[in-house]
N, C-alpha and C. Protein backbone atom coordinates (compact mmCIF):
# COMPACT_ATOMS: atom_id res chain seq x y z
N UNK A 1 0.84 -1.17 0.00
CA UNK A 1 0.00 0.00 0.00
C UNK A 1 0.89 1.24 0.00
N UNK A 2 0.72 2.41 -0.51
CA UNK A 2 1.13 3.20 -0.82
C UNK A 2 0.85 4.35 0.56
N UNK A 3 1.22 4.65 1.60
CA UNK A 3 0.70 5.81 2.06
C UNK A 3 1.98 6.23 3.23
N UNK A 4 1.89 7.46 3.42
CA UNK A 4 2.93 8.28 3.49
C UNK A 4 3.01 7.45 5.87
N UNK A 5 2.27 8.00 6.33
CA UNK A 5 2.06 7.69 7.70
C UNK A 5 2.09 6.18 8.28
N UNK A 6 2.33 5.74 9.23
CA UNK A 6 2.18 4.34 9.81
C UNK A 6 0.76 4.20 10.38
N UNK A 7 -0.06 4.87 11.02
CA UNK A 7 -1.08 4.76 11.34
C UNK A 7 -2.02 5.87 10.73
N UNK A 8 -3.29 5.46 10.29
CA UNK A 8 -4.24 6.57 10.07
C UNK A 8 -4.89 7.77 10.90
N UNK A 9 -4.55 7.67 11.88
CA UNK A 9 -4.93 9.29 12.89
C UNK A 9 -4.91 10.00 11.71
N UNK A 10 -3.76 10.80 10.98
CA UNK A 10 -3.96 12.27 10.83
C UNK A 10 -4.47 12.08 9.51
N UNK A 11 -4.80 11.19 8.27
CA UNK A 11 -5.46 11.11 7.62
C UNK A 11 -6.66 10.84 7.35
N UNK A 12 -7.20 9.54 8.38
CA UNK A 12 -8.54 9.14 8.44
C UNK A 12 -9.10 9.32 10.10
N UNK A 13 -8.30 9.95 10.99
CA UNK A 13 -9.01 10.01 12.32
C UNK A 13 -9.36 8.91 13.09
N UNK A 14 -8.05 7.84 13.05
CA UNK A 14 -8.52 6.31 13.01
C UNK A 14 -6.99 6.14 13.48
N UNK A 15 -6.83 5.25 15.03
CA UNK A 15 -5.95 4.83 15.25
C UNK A 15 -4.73 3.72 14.59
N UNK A 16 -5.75 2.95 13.94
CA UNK A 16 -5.26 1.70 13.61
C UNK A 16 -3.63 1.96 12.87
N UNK A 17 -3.03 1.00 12.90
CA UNK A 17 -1.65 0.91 11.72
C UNK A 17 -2.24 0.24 10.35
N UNK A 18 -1.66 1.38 9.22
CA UNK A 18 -1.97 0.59 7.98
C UNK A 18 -1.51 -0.45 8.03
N UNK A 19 -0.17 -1.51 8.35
CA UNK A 19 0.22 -2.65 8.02
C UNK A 19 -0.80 -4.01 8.85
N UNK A 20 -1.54 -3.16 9.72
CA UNK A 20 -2.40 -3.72 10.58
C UNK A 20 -3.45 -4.38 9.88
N UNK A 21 -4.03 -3.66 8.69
CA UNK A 21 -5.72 -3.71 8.19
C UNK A 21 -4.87 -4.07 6.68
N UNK A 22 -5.79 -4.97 6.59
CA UNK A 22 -6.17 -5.94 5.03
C UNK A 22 -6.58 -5.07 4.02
N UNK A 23 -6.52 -5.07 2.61
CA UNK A 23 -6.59 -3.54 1.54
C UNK A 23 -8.17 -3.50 1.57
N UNK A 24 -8.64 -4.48 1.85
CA UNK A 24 -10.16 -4.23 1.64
C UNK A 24 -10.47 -3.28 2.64
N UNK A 25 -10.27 -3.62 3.72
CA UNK A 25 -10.78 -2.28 4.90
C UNK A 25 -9.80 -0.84 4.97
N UNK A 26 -8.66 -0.83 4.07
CA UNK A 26 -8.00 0.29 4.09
C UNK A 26 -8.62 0.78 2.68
N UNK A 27 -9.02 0.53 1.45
CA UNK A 27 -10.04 1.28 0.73
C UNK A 27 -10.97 1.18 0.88
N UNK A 28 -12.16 0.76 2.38
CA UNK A 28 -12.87 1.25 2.39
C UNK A 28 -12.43 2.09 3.50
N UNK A 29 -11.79 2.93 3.98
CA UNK A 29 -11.42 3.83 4.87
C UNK A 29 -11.31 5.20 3.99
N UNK A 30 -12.30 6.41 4.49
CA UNK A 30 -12.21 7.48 3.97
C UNK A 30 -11.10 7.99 4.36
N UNK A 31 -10.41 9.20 3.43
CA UNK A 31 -9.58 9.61 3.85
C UNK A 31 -9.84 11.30 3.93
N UNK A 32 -9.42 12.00 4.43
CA UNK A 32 -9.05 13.53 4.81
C UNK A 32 -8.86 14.16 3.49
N UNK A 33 -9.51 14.83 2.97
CA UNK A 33 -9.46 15.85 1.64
C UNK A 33 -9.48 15.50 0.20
N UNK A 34 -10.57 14.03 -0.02
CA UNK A 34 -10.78 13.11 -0.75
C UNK A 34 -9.53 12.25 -1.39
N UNK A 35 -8.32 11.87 -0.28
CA UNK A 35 -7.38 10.76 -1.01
C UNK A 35 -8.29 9.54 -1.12
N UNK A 36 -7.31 8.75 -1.83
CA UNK A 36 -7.74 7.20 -2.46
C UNK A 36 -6.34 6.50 -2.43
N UNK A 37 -6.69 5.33 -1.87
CA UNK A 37 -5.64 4.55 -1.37
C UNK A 37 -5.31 3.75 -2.90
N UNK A 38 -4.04 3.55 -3.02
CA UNK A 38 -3.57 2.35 -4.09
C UNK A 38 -2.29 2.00 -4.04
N UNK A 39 -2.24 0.41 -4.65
CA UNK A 39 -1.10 0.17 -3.91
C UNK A 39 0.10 0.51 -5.07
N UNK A 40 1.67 0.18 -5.01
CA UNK A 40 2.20 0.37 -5.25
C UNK A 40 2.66 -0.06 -6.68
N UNK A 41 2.30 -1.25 -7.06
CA UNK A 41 1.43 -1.62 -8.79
C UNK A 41 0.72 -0.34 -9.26
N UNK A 42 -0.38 -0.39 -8.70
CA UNK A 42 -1.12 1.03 -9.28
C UNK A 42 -1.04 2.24 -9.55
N UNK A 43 0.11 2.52 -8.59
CA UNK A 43 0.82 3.98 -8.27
C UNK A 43 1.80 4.01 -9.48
N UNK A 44 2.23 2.85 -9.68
CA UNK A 44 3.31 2.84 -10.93
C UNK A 44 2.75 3.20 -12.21
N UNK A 45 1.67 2.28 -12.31
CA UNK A 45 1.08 1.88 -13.71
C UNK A 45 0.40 4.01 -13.98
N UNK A 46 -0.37 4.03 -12.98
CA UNK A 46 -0.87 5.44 -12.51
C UNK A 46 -0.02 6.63 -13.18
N UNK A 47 1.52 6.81 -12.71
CA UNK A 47 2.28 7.65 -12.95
C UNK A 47 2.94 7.54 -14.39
N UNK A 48 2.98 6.41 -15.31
CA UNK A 48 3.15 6.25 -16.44
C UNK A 48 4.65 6.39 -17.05
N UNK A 49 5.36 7.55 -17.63
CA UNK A 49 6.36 7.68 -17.50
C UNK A 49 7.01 8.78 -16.88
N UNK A 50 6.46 9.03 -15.54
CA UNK A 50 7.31 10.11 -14.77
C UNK A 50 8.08 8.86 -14.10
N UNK A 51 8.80 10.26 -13.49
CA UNK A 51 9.97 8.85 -12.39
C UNK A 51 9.02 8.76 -11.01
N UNK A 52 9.36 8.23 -10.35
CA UNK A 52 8.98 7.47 -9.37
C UNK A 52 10.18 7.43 -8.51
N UNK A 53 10.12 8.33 -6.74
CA UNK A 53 10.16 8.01 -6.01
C UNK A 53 9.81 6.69 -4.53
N UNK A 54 9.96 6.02 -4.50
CA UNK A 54 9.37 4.85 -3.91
C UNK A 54 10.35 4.34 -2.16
N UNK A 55 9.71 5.69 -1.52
CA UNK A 55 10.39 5.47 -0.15
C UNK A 55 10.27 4.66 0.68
N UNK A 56 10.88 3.63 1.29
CA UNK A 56 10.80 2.68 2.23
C UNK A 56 11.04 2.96 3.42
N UNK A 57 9.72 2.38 4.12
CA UNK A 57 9.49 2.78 5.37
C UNK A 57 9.76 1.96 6.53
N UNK A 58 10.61 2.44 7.55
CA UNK A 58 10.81 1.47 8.94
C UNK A 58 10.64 2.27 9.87
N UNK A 59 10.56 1.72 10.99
CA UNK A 59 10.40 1.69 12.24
C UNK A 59 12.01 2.44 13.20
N UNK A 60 13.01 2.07 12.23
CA UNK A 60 14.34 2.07 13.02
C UNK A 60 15.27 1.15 11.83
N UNK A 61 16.70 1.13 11.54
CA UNK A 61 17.63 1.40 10.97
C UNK A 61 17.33 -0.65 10.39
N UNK A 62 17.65 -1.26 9.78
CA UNK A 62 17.35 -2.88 9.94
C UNK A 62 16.14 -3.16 10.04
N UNK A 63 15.04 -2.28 10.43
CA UNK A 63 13.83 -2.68 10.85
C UNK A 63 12.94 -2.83 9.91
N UNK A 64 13.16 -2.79 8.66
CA UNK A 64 12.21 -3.10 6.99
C UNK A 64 11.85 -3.91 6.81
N UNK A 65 12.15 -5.40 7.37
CA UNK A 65 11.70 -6.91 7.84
C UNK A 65 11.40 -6.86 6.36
N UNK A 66 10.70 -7.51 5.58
CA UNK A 66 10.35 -7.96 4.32
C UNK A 66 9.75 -6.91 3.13
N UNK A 67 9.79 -5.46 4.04
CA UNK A 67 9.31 -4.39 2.82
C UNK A 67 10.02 -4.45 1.70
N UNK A 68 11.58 -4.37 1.60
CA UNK A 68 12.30 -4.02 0.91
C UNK A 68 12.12 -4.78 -0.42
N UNK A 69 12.55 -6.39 -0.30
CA UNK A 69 12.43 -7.40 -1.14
C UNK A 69 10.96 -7.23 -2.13
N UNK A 70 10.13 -6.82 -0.96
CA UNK A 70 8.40 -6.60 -1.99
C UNK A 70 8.23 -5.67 -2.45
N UNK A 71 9.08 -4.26 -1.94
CA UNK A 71 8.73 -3.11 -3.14
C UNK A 71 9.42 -3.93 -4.32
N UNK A 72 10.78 -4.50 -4.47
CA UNK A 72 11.45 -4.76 -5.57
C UNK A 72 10.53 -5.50 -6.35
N UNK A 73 10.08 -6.47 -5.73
CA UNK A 73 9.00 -7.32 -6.58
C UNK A 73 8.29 -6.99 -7.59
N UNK A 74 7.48 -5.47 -6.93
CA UNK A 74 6.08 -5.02 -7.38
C UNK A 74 7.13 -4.05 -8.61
N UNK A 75 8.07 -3.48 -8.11
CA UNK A 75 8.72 -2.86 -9.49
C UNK A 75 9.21 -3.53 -10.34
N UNK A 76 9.99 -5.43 -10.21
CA UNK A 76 10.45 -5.76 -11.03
C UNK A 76 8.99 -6.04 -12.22
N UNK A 77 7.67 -6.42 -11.55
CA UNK A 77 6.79 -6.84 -11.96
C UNK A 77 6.14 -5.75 -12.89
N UNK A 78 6.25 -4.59 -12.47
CA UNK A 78 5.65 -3.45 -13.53
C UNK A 78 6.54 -3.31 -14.86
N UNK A 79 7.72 -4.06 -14.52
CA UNK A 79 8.74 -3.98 -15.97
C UNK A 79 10.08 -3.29 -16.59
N UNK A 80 10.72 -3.78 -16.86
CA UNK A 80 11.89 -3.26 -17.11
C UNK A 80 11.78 -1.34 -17.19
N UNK A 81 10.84 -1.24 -17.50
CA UNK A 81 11.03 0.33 -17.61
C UNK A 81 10.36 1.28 -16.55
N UNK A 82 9.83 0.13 -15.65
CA UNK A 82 9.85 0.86 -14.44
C UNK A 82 10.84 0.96 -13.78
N UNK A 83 11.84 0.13 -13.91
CA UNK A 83 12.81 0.24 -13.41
C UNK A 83 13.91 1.18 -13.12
N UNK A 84 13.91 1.66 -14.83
CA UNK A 84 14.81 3.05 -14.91
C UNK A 84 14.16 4.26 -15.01
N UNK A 85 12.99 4.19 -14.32
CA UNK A 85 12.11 5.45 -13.91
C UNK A 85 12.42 5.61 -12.54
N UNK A 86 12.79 4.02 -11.68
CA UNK A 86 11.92 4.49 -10.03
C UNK A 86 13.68 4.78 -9.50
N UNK A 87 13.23 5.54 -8.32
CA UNK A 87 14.17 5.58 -7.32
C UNK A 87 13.94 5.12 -5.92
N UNK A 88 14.36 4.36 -5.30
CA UNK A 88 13.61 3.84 -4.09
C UNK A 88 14.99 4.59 -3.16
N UNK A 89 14.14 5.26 -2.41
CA UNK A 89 15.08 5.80 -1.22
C UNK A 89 14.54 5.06 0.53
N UNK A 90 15.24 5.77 1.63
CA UNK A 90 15.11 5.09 2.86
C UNK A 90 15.57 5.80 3.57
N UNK A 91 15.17 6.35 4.86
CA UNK A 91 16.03 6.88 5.87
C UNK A 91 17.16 5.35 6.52
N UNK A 92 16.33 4.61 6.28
CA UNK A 92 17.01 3.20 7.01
C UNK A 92 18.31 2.67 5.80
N UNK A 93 19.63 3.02 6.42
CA UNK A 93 20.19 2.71 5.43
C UNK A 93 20.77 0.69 4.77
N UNK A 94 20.19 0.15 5.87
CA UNK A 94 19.60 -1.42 5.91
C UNK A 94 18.30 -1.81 5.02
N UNK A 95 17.78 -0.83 4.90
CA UNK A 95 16.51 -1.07 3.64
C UNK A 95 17.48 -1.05 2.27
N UNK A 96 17.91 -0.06 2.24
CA UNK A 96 18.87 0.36 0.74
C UNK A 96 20.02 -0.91 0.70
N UNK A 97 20.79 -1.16 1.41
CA UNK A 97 21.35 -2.40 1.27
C UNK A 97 20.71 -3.76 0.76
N UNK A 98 19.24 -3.83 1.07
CA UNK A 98 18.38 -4.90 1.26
C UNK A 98 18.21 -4.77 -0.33
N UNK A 99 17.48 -3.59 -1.02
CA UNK A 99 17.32 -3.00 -1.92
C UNK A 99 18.68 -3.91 -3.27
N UNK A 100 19.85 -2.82 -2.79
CA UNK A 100 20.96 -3.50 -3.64
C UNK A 100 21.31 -4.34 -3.89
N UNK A 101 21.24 -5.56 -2.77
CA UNK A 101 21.51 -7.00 -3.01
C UNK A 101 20.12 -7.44 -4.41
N UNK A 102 19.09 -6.95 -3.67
CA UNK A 102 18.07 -8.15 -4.28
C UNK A 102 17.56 -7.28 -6.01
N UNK A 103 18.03 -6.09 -6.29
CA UNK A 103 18.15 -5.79 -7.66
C UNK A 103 18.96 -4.62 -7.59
N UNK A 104 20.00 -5.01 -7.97
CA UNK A 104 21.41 -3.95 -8.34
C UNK A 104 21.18 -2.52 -9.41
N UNK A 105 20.59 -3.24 -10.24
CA UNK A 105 19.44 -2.32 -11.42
C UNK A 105 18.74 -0.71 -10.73
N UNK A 106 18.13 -0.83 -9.62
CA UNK A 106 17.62 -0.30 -8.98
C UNK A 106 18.35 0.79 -8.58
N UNK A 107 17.98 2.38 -8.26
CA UNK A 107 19.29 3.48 -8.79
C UNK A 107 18.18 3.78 -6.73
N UNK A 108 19.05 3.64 -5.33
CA UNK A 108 18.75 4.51 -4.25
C UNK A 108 19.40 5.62 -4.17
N UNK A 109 18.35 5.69 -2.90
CA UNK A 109 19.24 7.66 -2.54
C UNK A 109 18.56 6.98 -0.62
N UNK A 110 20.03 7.97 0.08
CA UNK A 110 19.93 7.90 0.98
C UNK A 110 18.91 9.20 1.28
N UNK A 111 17.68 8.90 2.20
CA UNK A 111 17.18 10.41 2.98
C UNK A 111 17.94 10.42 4.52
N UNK A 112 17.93 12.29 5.12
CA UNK A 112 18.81 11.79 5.86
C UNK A 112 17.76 13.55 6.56
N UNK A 113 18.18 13.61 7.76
CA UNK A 113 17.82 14.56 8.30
C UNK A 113 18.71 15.68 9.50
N UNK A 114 18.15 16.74 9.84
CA UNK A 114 18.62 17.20 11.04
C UNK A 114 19.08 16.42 12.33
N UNK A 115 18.33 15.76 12.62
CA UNK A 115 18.55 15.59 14.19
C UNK A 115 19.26 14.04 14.29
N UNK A 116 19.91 13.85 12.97
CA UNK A 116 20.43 12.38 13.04
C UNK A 116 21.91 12.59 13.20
N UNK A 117 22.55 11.54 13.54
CA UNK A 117 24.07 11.79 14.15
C UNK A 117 24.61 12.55 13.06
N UNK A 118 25.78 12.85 13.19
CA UNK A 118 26.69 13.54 12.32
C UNK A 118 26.55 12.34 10.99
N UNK A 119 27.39 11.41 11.17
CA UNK A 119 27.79 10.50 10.01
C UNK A 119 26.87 10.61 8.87
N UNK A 120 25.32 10.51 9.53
CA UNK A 120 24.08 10.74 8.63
C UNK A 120 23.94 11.88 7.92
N UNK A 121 23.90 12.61 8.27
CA UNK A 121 23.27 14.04 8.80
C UNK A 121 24.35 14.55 7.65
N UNK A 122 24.96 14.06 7.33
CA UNK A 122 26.17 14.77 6.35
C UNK A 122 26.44 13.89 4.61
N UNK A 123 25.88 12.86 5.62
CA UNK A 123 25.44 11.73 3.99
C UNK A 123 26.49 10.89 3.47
N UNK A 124 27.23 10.64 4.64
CA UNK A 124 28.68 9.88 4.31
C UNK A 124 28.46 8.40 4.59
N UNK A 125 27.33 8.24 4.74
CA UNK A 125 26.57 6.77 4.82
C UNK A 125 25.93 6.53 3.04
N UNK A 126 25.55 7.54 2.51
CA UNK A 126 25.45 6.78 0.88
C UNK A 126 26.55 6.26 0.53
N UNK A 127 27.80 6.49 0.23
CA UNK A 127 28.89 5.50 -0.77
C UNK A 127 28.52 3.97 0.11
N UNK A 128 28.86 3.96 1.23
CA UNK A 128 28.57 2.56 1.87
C UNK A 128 27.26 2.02 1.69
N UNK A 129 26.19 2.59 1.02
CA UNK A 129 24.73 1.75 0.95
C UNK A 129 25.19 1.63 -0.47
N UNK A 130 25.58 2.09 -1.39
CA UNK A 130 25.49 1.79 -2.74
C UNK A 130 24.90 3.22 -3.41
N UNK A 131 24.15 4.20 -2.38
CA UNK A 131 22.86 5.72 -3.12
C UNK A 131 23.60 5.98 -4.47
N UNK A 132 22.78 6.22 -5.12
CA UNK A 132 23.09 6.96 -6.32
C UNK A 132 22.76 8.27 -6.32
N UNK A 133 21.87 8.72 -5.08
CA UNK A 133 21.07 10.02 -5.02
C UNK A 133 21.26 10.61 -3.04
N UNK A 134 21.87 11.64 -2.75
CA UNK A 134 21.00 12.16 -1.46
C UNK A 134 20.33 12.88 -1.53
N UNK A 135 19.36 12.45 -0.32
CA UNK A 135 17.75 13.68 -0.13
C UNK A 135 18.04 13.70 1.19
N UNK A 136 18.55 14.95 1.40
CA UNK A 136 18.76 15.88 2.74
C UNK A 136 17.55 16.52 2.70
N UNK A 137 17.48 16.80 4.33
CA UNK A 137 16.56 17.43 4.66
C UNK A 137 16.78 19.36 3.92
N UNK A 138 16.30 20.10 3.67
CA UNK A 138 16.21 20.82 3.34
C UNK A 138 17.59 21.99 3.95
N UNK A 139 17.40 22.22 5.48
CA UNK A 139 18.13 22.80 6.72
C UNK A 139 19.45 22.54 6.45
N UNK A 140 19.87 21.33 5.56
CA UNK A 140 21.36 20.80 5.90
C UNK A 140 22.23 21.62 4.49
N UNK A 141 21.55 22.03 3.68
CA UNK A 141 21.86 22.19 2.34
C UNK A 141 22.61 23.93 2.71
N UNK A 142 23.70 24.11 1.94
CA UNK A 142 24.08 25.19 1.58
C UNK A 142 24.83 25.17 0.36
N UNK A 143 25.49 25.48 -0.52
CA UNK A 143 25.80 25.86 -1.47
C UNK A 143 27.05 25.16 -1.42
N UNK A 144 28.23 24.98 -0.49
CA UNK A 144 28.97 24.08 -0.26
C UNK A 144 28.48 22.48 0.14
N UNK A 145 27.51 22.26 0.98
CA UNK A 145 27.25 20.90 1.06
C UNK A 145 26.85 20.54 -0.67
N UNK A 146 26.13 21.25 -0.88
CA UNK A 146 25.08 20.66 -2.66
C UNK A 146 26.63 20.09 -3.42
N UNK A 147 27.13 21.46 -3.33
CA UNK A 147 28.81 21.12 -4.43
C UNK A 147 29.21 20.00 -4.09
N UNK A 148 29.97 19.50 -2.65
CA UNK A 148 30.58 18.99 -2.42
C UNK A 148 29.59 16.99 -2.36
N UNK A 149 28.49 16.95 -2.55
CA UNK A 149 27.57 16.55 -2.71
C UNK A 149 27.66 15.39 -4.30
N UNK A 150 27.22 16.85 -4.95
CA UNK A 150 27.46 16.60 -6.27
C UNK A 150 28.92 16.64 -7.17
N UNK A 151 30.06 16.50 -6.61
CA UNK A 151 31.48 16.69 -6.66
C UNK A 151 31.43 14.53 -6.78
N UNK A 152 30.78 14.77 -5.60
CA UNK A 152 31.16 12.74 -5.04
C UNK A 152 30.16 11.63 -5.68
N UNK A 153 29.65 12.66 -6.92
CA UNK A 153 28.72 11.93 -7.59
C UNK A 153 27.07 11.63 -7.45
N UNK A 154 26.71 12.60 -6.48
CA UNK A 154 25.32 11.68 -5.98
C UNK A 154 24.35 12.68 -6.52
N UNK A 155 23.53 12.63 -7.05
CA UNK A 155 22.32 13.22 -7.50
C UNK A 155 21.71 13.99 -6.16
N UNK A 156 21.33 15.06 -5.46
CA UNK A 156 21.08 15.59 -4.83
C UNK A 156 19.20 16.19 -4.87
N UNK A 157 18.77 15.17 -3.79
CA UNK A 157 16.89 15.79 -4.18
C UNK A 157 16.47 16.54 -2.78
N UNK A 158 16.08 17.49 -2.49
CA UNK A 158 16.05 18.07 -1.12
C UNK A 158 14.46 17.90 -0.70
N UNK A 159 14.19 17.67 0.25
CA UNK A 159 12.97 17.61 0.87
C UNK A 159 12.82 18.81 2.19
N UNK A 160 11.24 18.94 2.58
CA UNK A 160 10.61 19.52 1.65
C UNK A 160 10.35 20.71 1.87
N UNK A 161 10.46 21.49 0.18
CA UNK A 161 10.54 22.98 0.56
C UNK A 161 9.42 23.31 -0.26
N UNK A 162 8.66 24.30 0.34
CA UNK A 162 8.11 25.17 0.08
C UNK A 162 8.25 26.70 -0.26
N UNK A 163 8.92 27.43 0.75
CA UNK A 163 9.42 28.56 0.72
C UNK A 163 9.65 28.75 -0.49
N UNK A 164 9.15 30.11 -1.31
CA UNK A 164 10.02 30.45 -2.69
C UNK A 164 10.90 30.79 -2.57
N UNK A 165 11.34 31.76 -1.84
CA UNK A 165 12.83 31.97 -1.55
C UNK A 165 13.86 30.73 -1.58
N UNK A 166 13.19 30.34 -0.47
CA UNK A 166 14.26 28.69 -0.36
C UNK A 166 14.35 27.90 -1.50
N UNK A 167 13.26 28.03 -2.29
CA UNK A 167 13.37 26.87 -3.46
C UNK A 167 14.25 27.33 -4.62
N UNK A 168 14.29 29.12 -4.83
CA UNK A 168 15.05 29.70 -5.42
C UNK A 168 16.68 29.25 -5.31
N UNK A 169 16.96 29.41 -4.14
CA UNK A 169 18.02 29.31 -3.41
C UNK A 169 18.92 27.85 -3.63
N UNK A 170 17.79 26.62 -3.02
CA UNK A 170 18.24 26.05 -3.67
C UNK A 170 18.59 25.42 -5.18
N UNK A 171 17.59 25.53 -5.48
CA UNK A 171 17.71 25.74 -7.39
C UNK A 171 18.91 26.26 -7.67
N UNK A 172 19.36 27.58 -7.63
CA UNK A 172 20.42 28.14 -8.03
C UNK A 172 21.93 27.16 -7.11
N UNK A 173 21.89 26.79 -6.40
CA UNK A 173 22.93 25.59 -5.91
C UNK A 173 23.02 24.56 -6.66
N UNK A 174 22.23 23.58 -7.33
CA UNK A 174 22.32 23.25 -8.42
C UNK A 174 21.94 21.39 -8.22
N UNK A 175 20.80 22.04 -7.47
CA UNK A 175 20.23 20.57 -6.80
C UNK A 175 19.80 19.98 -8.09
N UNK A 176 19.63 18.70 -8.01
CA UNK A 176 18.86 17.64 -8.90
C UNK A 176 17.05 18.07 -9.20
N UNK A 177 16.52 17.89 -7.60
CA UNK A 177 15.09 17.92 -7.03
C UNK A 177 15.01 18.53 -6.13
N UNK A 178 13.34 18.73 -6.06
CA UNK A 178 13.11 19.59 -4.51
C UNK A 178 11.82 18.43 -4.90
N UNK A 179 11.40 17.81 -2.88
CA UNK A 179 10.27 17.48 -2.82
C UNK A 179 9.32 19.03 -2.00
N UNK A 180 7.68 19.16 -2.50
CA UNK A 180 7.48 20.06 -1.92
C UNK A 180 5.77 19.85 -1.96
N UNK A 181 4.93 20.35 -1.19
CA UNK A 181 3.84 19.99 -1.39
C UNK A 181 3.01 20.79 -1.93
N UNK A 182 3.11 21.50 -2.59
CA UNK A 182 2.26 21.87 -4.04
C UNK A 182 3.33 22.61 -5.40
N UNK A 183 3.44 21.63 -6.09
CA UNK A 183 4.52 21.56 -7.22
C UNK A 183 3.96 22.85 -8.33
N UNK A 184 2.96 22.80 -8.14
CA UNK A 184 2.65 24.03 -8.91
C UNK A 184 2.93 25.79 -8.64
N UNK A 185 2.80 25.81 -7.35
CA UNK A 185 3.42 26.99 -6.51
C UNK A 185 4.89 27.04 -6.54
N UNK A 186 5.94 26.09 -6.77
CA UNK A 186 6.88 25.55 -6.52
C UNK A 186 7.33 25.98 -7.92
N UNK A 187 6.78 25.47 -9.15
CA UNK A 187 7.13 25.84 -11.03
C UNK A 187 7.48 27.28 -10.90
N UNK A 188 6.07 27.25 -9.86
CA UNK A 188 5.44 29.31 -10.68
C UNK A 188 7.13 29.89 -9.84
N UNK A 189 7.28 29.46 -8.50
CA UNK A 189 8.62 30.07 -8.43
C UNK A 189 9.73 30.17 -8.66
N UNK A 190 9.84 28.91 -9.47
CA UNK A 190 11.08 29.22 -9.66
C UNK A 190 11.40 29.22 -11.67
N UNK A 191 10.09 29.96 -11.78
CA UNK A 191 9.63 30.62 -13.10
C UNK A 191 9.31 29.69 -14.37
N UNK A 192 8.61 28.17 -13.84
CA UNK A 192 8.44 27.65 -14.86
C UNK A 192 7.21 27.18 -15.01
């Protein structure tokens, strides 16, 4: 299943954990501002030929227990050319390992944030997962990290900005991507 949260509180007002409930009772679960649940087949087939982000979700660092192997599945299964569309990233850098072994094909990016140790937090954990891409948190980025970033080869996608200023800002650093939540506000700023 495709959905951003571990439990439905802030989408459907509903304690439960998605991995908890069977797809039948998670599409029939309304969601908050008319979403529609689908799983990760659908999301593919859905998006057609854009790329595809496909983040893997844990609990804690090793803790992906059998996600990893089944996103690969559902992408090897949508077809060779999903393949060189998707990017599967992870804060867990044990998912991305999991990832590499079981299809090499497969292009990750480490995500990484503020409040994680240094080692992380700076992205010197992608060459050791295999990333082809980092997605820093937004805060970590300056004009020397992006360079030095994209100097060591890694495709650079920043999450998530909104700010026009900021998106300006980073744009002109010479990021890959920005994730942001309305892409259209996001074009208009940074004039496209």
């Amino acid at each position: 299943m495709v959905f951003h949260d571990d439990d439905l509180q802030r989408l459907a007002g509903r304690p439960e954990r998605v991995a908890d409930l069977p797809l039948a009772e998670l599409r029939a679960t309304a969601l908050r501002g008319g979403g529609t649940w689908c799983t990760l087949a659908e999301a593919l087939e859905a998006a057609g030929p854009l790329e595809v982000n496909v983040e893997i979700k844990s609990t804690g660092p090793g803790r992906a227990g059998a996600l990893p192997a089944a996103a690969v599945a559902v992408i090897r299964a949508a077809g060779a050319a999903a393949a060189e569309r998707v990017l599967v990233s992870s804060f867990d850098p044990w998912a991305l390992v999991q990832v590499r072994r079981a299809a090499p094909e497969l292009a990750t990016a480490l995500l990484f944030h503020a409040g994680e140790p240094l080692p992380a937090r700076r992205g010197w954990i992608g060459p050791w997962v295999g990333a082809a891409a980092l997605h820093p948190e937004h805060v970590l980025c300056s004009g020397a990290t992006v360079a030095a970033w994209r100097r060591a080869g890694f495709a650079v996608n920043v999450w998530t900005v909104d700010d026009p200023v900021r998106l300006r800002e980073l744009a002109a650093w010479g990021v890959d991507g920005l994730f942001c939540n309305d892409p259209g506000a996001a074009l208009a700023a940074l004039g496209g």
